[in-house]
PDB file of N, CA and C in Angstrom:
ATOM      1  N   UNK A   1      -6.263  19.231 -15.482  1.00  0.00           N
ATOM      2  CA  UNK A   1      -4.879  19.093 -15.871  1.00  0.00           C
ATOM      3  C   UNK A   1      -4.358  17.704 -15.487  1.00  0.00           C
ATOM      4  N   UNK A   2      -4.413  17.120 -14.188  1.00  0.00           N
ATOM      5  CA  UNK A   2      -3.719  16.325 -13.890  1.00  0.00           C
ATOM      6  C   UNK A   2      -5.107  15.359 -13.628  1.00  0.00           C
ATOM      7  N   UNK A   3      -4.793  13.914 -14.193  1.00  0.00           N
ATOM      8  CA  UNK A   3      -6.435  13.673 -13.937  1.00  0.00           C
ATOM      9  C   UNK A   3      -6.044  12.205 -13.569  1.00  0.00           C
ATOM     10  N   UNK A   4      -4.448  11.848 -12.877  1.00  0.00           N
ATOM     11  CA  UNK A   4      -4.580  10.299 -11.851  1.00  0.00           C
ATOM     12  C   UNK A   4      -2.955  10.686 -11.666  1.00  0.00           C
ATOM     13  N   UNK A   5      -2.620   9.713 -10.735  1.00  0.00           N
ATOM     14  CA  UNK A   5      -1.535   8.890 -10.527  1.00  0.00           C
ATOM     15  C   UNK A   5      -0.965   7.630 -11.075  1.00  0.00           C
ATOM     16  N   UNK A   6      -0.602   7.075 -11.065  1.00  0.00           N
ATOM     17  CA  UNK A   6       0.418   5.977 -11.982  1.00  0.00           C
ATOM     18  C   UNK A   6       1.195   5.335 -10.843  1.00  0.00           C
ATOM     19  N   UNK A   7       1.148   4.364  -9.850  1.00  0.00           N
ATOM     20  CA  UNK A   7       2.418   3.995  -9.360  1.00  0.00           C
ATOM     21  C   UNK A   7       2.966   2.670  -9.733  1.00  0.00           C
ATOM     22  N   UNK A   8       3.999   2.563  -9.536  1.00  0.00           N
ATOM     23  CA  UNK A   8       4.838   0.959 -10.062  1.00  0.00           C
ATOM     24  C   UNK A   8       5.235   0.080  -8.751  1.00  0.00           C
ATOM     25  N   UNK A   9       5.195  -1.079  -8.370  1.00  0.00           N
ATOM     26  CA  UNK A   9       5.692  -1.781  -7.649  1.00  0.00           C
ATOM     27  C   UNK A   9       6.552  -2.676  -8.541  1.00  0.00           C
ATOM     28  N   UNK A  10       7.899  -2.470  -8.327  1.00  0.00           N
ATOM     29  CA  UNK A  10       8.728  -3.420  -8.793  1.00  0.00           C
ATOM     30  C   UNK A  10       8.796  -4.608  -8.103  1.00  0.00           C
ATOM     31  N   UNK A  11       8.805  -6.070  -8.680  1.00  0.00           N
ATOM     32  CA  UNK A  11       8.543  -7.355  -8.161  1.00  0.00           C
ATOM     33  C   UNK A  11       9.241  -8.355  -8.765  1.00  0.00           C
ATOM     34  N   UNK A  12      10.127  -9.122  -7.566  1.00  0.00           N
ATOM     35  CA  UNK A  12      10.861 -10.440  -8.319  1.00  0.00           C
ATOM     36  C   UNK A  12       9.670 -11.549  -8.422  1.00  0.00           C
ATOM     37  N   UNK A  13       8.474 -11.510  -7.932  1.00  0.00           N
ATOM     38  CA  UNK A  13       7.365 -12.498  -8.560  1.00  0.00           C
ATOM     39  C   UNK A  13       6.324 -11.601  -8.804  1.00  0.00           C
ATOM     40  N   UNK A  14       6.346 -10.571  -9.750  1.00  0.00           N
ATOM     41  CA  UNK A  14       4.819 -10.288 -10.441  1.00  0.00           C
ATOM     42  C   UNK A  14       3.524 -11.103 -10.214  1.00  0.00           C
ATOM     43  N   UNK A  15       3.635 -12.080 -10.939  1.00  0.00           N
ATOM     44  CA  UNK A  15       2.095 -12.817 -10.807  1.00  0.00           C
ATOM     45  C   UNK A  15       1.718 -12.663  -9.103  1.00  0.00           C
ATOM     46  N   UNK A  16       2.554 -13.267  -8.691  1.00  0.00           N
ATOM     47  CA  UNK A  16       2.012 -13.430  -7.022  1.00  0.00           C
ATOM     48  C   UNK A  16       1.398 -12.361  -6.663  1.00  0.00           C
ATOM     49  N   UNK A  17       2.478 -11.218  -6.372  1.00  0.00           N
ATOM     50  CA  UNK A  17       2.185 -10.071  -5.984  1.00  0.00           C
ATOM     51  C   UNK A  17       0.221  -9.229  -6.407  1.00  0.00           C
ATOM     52  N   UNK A  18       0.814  -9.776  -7.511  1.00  0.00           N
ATOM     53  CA  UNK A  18      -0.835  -9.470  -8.486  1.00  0.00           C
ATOM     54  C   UNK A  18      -2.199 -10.188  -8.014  1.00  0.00           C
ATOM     55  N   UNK A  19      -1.584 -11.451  -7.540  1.00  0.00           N
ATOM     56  CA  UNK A  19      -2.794 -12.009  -7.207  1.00  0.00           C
ATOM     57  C   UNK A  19      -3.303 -11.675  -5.817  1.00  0.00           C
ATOM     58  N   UNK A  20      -2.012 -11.634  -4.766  1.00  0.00           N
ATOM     59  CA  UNK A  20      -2.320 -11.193  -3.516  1.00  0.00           C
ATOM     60  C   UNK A  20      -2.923  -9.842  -3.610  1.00  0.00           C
ATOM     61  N   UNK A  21      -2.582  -8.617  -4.703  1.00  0.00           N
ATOM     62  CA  UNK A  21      -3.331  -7.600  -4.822  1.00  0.00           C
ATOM     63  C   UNK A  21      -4.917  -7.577  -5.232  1.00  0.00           C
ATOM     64  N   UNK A  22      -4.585  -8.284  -6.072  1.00  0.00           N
ATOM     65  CA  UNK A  22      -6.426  -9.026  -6.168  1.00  0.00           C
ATOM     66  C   UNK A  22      -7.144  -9.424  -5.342  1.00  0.00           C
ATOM     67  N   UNK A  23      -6.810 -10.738  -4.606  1.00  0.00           N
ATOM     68  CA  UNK A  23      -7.547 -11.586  -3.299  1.00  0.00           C
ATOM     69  C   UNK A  23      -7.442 -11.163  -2.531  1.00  0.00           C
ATOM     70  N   UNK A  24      -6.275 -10.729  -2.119  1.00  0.00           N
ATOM     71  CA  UNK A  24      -6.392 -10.640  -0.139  1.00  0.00           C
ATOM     72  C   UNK A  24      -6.333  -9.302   0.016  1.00  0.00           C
ATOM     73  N   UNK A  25      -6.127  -7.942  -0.928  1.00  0.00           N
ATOM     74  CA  UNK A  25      -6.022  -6.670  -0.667  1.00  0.00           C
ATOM     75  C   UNK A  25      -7.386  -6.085  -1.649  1.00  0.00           C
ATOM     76  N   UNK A  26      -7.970  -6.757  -2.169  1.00  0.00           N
ATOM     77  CA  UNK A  26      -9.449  -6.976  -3.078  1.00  0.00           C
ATOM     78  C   UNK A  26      -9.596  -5.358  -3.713  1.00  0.00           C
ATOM     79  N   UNK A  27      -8.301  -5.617  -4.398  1.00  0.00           N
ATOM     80  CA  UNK A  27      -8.206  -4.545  -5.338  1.00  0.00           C
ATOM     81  C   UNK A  27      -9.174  -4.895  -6.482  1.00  0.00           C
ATOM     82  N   UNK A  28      -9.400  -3.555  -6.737  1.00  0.00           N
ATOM     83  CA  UNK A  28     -10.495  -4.172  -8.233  1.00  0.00           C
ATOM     84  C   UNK A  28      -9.115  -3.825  -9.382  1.00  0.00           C
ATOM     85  N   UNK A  29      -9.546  -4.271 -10.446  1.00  0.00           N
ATOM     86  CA  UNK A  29      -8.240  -4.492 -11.739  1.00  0.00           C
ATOM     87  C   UNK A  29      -8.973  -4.460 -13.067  1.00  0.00           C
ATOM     88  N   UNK A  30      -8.154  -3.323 -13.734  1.00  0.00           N
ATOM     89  CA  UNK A  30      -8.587  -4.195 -15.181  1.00  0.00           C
ATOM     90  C   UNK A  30      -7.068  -4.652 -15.969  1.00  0.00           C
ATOM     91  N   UNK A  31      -7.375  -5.746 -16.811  1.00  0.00           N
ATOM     92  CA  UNK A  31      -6.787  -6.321 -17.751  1.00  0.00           C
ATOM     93  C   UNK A  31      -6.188  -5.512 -19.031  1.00  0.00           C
ATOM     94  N   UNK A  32      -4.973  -5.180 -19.034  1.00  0.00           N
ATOM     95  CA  UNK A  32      -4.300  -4.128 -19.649  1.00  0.00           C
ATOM     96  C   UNK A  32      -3.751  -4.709 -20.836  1.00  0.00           C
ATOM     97  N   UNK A  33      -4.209  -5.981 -21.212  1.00  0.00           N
ATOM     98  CA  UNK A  33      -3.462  -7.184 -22.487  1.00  0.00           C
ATOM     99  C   UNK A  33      -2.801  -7.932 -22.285  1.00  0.00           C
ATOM    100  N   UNK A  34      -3.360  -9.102 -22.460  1.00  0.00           N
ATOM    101  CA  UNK A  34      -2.425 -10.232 -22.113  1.00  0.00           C
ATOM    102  C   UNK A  34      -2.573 -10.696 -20.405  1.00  0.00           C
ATOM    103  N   UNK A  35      -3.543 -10.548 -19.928  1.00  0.00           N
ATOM    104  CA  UNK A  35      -3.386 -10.567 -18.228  1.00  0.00           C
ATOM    105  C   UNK A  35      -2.646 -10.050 -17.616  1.00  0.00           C
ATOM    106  N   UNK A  36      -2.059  -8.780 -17.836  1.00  0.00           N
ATOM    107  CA  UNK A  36      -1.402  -7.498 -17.196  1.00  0.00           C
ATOM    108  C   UNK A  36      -2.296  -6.546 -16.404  1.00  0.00           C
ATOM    109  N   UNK A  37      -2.145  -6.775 -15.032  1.00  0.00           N
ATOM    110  CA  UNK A  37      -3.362  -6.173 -14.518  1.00  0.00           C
ATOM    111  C   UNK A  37      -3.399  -5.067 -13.951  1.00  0.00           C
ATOM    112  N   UNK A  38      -3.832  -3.840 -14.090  1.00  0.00           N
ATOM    113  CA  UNK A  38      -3.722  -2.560 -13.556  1.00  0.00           C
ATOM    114  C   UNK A  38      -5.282  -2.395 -12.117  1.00  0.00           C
ATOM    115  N   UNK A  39      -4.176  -2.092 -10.845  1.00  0.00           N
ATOM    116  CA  UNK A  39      -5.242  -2.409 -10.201  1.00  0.00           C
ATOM    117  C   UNK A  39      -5.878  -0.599 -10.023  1.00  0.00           C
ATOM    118  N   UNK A  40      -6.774  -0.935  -9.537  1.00  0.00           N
ATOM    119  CA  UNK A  40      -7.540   0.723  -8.459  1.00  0.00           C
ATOM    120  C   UNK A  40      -7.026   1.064  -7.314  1.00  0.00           C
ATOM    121  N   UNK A  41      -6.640   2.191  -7.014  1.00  0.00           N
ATOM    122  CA  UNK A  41      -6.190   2.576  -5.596  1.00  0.00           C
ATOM    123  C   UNK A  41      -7.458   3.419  -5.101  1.00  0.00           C
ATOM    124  N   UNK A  42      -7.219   3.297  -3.521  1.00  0.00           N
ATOM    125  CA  UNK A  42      -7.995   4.480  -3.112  1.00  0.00           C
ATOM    126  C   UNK A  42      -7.401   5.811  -3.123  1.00  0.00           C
ATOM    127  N   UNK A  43      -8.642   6.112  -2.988  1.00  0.00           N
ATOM    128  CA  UNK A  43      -8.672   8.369  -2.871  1.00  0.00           C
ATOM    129  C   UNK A  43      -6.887   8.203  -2.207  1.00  0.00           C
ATOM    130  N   UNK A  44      -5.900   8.735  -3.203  1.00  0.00           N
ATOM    131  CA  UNK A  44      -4.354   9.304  -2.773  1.00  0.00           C
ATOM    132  C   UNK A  44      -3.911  10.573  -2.565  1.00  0.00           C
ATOM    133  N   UNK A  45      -3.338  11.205  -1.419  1.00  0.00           N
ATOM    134  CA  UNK A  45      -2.888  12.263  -1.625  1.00  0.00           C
ATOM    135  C   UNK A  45      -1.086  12.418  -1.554  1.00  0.00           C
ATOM    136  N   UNK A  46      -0.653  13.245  -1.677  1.00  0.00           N
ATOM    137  CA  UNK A  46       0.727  13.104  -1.944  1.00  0.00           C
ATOM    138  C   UNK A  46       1.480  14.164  -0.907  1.00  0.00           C
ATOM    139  N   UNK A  47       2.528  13.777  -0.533  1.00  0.00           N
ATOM    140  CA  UNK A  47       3.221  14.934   0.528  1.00  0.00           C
ATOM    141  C   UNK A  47       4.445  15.325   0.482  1.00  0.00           C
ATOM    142  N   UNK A  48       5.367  16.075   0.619  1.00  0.00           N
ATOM    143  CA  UNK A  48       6.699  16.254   0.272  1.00  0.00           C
ATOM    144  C   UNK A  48       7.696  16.345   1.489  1.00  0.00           C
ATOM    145  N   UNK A  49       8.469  15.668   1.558  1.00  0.00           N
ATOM    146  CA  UNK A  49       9.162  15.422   2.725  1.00  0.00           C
ATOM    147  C   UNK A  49      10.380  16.051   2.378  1.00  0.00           C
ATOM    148  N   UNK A  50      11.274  17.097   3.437  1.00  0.00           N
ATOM    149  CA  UNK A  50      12.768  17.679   3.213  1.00  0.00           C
ATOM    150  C   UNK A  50      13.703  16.129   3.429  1.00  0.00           C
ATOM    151  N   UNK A  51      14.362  16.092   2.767  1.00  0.00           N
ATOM    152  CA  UNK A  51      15.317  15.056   3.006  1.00  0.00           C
ATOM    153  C   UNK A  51      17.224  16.214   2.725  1.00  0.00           C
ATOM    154  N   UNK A  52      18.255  15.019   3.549  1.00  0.00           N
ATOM    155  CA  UNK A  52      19.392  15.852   3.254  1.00  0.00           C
ATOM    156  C   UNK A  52      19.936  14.450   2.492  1.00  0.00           C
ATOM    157  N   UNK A  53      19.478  13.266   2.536  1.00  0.00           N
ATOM    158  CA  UNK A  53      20.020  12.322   1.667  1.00  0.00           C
ATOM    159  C   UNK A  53      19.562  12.631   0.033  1.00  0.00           C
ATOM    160  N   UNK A  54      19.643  11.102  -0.273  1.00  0.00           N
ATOM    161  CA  UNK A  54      19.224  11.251  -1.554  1.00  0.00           C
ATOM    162  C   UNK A  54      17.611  11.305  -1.950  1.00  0.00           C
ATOM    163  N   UNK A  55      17.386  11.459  -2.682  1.00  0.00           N
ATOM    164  CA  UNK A  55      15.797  11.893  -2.984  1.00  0.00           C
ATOM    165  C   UNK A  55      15.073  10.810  -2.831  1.00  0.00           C
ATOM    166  N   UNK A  56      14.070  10.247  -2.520  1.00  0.00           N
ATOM    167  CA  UNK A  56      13.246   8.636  -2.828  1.00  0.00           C
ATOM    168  C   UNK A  56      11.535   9.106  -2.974  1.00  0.00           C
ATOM    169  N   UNK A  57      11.325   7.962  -2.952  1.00  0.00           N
ATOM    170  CA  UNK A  57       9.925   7.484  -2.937  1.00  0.00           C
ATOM    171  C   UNK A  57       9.249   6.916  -2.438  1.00  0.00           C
ATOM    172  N   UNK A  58       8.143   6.822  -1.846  1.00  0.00           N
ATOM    173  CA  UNK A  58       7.433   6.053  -0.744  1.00  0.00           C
ATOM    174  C   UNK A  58       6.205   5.964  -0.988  1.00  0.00           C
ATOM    175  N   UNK A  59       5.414   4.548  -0.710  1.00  0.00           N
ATOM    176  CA  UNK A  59       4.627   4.146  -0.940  1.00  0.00           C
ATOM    177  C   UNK A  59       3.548   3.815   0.111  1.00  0.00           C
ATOM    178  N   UNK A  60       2.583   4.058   0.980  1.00  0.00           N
ATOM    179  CA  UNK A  60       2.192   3.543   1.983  1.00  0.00           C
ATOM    180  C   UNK A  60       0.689   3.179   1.332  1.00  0.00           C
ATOM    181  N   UNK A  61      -0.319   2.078   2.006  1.00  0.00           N
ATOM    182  CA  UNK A  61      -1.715   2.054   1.720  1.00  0.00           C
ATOM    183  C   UNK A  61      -2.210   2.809   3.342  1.00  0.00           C
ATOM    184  N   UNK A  62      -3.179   3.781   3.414  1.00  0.00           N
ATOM    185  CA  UNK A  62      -4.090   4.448   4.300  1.00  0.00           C
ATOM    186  C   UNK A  62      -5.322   3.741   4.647  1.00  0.00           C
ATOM    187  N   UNK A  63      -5.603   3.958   6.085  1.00  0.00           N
ATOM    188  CA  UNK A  63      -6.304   2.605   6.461  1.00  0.00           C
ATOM    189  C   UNK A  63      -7.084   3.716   7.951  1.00  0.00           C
ATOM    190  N   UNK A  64      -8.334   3.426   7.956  1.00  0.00           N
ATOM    191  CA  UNK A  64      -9.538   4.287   8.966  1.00  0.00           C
ATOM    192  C   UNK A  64      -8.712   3.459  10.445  1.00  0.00           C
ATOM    193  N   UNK A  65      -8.490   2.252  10.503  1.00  0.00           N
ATOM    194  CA  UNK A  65      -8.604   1.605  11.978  1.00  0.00           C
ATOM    195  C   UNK A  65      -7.239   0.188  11.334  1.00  0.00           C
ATOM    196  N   UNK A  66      -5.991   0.751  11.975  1.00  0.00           N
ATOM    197  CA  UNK A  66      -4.978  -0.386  11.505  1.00  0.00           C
ATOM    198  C   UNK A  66      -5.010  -1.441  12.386  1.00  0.00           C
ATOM    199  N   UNK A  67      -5.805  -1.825  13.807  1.00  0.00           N
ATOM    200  CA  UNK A  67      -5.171  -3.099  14.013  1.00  0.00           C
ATOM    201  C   UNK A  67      -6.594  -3.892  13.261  1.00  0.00           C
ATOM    202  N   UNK A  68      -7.493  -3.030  12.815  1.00  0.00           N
ATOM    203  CA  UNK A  68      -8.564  -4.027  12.289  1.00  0.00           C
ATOM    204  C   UNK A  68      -8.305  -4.382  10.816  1.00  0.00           C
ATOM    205  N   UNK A  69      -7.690  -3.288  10.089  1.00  0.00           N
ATOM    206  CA  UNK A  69      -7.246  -4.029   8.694  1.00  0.00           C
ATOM    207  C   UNK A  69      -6.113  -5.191   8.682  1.00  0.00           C
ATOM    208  N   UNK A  70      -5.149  -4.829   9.806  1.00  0.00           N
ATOM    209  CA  UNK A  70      -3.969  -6.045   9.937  1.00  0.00           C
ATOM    210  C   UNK A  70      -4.714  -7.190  10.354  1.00  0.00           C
ATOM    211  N   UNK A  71      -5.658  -6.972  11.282  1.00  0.00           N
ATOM    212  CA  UNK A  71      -6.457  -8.116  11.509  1.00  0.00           C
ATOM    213  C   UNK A  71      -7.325  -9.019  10.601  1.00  0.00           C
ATOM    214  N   UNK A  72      -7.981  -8.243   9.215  1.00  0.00           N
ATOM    215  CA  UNK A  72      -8.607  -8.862   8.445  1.00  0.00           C
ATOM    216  C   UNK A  72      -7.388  -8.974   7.352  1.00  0.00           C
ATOM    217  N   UNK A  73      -6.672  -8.521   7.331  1.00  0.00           N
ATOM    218  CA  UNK A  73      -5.372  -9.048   6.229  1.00  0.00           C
ATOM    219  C   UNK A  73      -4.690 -10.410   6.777  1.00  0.00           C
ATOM    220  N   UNK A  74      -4.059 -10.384   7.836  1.00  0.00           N
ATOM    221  CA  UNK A  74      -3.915 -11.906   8.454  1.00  0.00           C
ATOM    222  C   UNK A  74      -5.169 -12.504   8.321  1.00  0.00           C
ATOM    223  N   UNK A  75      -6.186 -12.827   8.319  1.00  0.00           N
ATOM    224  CA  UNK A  75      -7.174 -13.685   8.535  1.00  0.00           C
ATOM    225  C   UNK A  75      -7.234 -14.218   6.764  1.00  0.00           C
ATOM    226  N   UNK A  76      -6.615 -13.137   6.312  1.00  0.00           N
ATOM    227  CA  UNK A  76      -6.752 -14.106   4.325  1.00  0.00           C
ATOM    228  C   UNK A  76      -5.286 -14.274   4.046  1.00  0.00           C
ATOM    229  N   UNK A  77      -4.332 -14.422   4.919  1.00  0.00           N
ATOM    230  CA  UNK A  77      -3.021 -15.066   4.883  1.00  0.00           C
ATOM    231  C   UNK A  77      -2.149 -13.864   4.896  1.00  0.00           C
ATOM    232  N   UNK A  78      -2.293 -12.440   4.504  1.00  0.00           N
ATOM    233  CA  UNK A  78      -0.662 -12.070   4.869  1.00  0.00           C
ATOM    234  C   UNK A  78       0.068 -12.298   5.694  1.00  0.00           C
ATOM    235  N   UNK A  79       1.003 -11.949   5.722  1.00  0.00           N
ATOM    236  CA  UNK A  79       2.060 -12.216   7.283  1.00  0.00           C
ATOM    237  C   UNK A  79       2.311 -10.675   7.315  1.00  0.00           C
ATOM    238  N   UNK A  80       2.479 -10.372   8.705  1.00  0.00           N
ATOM    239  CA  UNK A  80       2.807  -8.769   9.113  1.00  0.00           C
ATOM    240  C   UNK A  80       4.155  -9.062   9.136  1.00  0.00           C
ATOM    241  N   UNK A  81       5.027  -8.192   8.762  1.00  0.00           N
ATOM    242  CA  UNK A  81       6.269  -7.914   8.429  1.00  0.00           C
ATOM    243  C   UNK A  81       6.802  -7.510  10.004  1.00  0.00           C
ATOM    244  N   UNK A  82       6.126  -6.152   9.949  1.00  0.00           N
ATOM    245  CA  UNK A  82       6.142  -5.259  11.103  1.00  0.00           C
ATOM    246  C   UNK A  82       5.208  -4.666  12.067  1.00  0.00           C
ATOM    247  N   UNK A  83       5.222  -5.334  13.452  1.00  0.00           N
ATOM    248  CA  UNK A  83       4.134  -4.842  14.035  1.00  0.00           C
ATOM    249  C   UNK A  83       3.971  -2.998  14.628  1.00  0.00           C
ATOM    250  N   UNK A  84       2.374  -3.080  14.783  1.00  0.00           N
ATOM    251  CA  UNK A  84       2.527  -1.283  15.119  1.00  0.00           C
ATOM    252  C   UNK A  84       3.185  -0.415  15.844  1.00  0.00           C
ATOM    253  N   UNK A  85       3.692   0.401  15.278  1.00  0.00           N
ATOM    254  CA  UNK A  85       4.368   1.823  15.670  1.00  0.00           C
ATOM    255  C   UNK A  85       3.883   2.784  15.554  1.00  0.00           C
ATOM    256  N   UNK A  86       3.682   3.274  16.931  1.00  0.00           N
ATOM    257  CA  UNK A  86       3.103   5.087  16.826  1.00  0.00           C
ATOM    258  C   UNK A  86       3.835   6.416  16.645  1.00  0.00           C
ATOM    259  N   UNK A  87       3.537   7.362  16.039  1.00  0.00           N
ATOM    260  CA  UNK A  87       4.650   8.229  15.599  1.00  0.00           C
ATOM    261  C   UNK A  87       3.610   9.302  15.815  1.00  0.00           C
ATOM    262  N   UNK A  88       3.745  10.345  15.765  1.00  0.00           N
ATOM    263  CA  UNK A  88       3.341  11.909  15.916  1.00  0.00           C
ATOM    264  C   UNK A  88       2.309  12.387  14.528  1.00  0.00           C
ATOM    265  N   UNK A  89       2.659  11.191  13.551  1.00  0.00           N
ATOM    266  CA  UNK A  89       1.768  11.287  12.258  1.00  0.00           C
ATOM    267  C   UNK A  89       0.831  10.045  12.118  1.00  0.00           C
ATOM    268  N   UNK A  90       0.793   9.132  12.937  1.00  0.00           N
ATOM    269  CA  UNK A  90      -0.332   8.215  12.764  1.00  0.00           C
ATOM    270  C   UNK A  90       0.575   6.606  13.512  1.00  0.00           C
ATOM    271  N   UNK A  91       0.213   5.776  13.429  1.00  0.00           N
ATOM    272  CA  UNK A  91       0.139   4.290  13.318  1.00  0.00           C
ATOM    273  C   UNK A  91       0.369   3.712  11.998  1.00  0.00           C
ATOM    274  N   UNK A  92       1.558   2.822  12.300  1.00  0.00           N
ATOM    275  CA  UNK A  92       2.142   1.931  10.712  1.00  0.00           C
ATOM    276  C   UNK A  92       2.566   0.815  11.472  1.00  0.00           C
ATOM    277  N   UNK A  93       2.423   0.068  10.114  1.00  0.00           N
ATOM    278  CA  UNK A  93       2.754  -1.466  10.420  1.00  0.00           C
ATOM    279  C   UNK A  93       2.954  -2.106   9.050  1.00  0.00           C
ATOM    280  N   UNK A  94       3.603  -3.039   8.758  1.00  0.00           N
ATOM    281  CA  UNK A  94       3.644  -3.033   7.609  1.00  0.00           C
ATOM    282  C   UNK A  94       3.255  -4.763   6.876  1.00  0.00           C
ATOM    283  N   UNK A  95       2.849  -5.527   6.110  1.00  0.00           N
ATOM    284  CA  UNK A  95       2.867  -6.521   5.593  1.00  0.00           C
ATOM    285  C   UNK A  95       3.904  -6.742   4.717  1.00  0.00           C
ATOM    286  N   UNK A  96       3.964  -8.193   4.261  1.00  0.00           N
ATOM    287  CA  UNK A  96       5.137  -8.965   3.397  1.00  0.00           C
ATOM    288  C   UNK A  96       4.225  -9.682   1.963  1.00  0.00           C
ATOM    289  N   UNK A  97       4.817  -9.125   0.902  1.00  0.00           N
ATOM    290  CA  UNK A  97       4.086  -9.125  -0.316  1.00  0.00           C
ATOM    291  C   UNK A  97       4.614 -11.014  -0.769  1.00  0.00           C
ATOM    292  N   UNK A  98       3.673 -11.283  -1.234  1.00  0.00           N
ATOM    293  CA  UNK A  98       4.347 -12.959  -1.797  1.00  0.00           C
ATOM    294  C   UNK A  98       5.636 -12.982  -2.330  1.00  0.00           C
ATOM    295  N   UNK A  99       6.203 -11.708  -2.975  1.00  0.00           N
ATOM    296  CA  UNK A  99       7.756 -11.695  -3.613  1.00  0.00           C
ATOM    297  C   UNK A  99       8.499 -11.392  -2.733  1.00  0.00           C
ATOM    298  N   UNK A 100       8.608 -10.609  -1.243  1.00  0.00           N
ATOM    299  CA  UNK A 100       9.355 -10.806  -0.445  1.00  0.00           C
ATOM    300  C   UNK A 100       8.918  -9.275  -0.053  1.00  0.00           C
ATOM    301  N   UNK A 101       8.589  -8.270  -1.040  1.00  0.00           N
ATOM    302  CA  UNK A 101       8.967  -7.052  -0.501  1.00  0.00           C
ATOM    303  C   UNK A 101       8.126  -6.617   0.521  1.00  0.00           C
ATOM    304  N   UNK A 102       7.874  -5.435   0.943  1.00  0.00           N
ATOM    305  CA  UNK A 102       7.226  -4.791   2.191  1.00  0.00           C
ATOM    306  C   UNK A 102       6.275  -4.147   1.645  1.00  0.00           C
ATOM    307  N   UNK A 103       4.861  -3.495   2.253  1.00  0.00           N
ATOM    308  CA  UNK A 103       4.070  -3.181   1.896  1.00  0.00           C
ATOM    309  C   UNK A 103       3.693  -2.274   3.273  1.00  0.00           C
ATOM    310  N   UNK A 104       3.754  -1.265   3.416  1.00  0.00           N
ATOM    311  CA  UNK A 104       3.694  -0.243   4.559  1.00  0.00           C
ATOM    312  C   UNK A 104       2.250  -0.006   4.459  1.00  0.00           C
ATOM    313  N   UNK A 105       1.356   0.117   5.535  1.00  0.00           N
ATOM    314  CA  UNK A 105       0.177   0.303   6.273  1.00  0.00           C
ATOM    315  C   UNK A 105       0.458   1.695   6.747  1.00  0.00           C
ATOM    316  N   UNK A 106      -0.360   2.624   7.349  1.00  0.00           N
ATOM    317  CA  UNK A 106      -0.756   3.619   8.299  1.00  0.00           C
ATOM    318  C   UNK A 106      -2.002   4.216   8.113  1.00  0.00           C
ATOM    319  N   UNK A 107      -2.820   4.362   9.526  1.00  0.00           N
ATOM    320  CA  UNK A 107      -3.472   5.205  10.038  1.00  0.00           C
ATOM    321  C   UNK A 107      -2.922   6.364  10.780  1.00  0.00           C
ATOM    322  N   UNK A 108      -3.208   7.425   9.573  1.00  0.00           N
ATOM    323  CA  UNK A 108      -2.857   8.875  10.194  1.00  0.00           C
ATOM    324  C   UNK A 108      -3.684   9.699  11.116  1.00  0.00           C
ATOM    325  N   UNK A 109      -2.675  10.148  11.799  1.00  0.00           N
ATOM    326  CA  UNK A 109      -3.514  11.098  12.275  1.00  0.00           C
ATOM    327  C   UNK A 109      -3.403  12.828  12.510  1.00  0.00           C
ATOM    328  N   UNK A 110      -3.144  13.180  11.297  1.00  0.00           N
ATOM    329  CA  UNK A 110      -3.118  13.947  10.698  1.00  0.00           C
ATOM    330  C   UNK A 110      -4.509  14.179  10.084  1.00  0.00           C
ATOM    331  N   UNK A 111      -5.027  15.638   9.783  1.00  0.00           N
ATOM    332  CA  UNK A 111      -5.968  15.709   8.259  1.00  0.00           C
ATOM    333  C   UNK A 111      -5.521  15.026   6.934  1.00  0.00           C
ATOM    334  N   UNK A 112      -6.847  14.330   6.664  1.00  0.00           N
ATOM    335  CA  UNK A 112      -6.282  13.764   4.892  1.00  0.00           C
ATOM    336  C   UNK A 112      -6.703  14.660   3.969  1.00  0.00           C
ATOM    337  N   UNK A 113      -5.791  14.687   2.853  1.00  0.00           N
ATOM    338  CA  UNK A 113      -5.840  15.829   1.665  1.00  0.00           C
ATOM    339  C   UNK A 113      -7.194  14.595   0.760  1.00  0.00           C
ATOM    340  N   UNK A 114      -7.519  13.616   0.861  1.00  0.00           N
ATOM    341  CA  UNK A 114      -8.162  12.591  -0.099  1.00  0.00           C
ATOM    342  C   UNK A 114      -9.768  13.023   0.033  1.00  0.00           C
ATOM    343  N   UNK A 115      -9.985  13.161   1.334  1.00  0.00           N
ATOM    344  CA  UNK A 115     -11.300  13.043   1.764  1.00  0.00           C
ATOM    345  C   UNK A 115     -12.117  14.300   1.688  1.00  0.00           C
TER     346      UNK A 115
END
């Protein structure tokens, strides 16, 4: 029935963003026309959170060992946004995308629904 996900990152510099998703986060991509690039994610699972605000959306990348991916992500230029925080559901930290926005990290530690 359901056979992927679809997500969007909205971006005041596209290209950048795209390329840093390419090089330094070594997404694989294919070319969707015109150099529109749809990248690969890893194995995703999805979770539902009660909220009393308004409804949203959240995006995080999942990571086996976060100070070693922040570590090999700085070493090909990101800048960490936000350094690590431990919470009752894992370790997050987050990077700064070439267009400005945020890009949230965590190692859970929780069971993953992916694996």
């Amino acid at each position: 029935m359901i056979t992927g996900a679809h997500v969007i990152l909205y971006s005041k510099d596209a290209a950048a963003d795209r390329e840093f998703l390419r090089n330094v986060l070594d997404l694989g991509n294919v070319d969707a026309g015109d150099g529109w690039l749809i990248f690969r994610l890893p194995p995703t699972e999805l979770a539902v959170h009660p909220t009393e605000g308004t409804p949203q959306q959240e995006f995080y990348l999942m990571c086996d060992d976060l100070a070693e991916t922040v570590r090999q992500l700085t070493a090909k230029g990101a800048e960490v946004e936000s350094e690590a925080t431990t919470a009752s559901w894992g370790t997050r930290a987050s990077i700064r995308l070439p267009s400005g926005s945020v890009l949230p990290l965590y190692q859970p530690r929780h069971p993953t629904a992916h694996g």
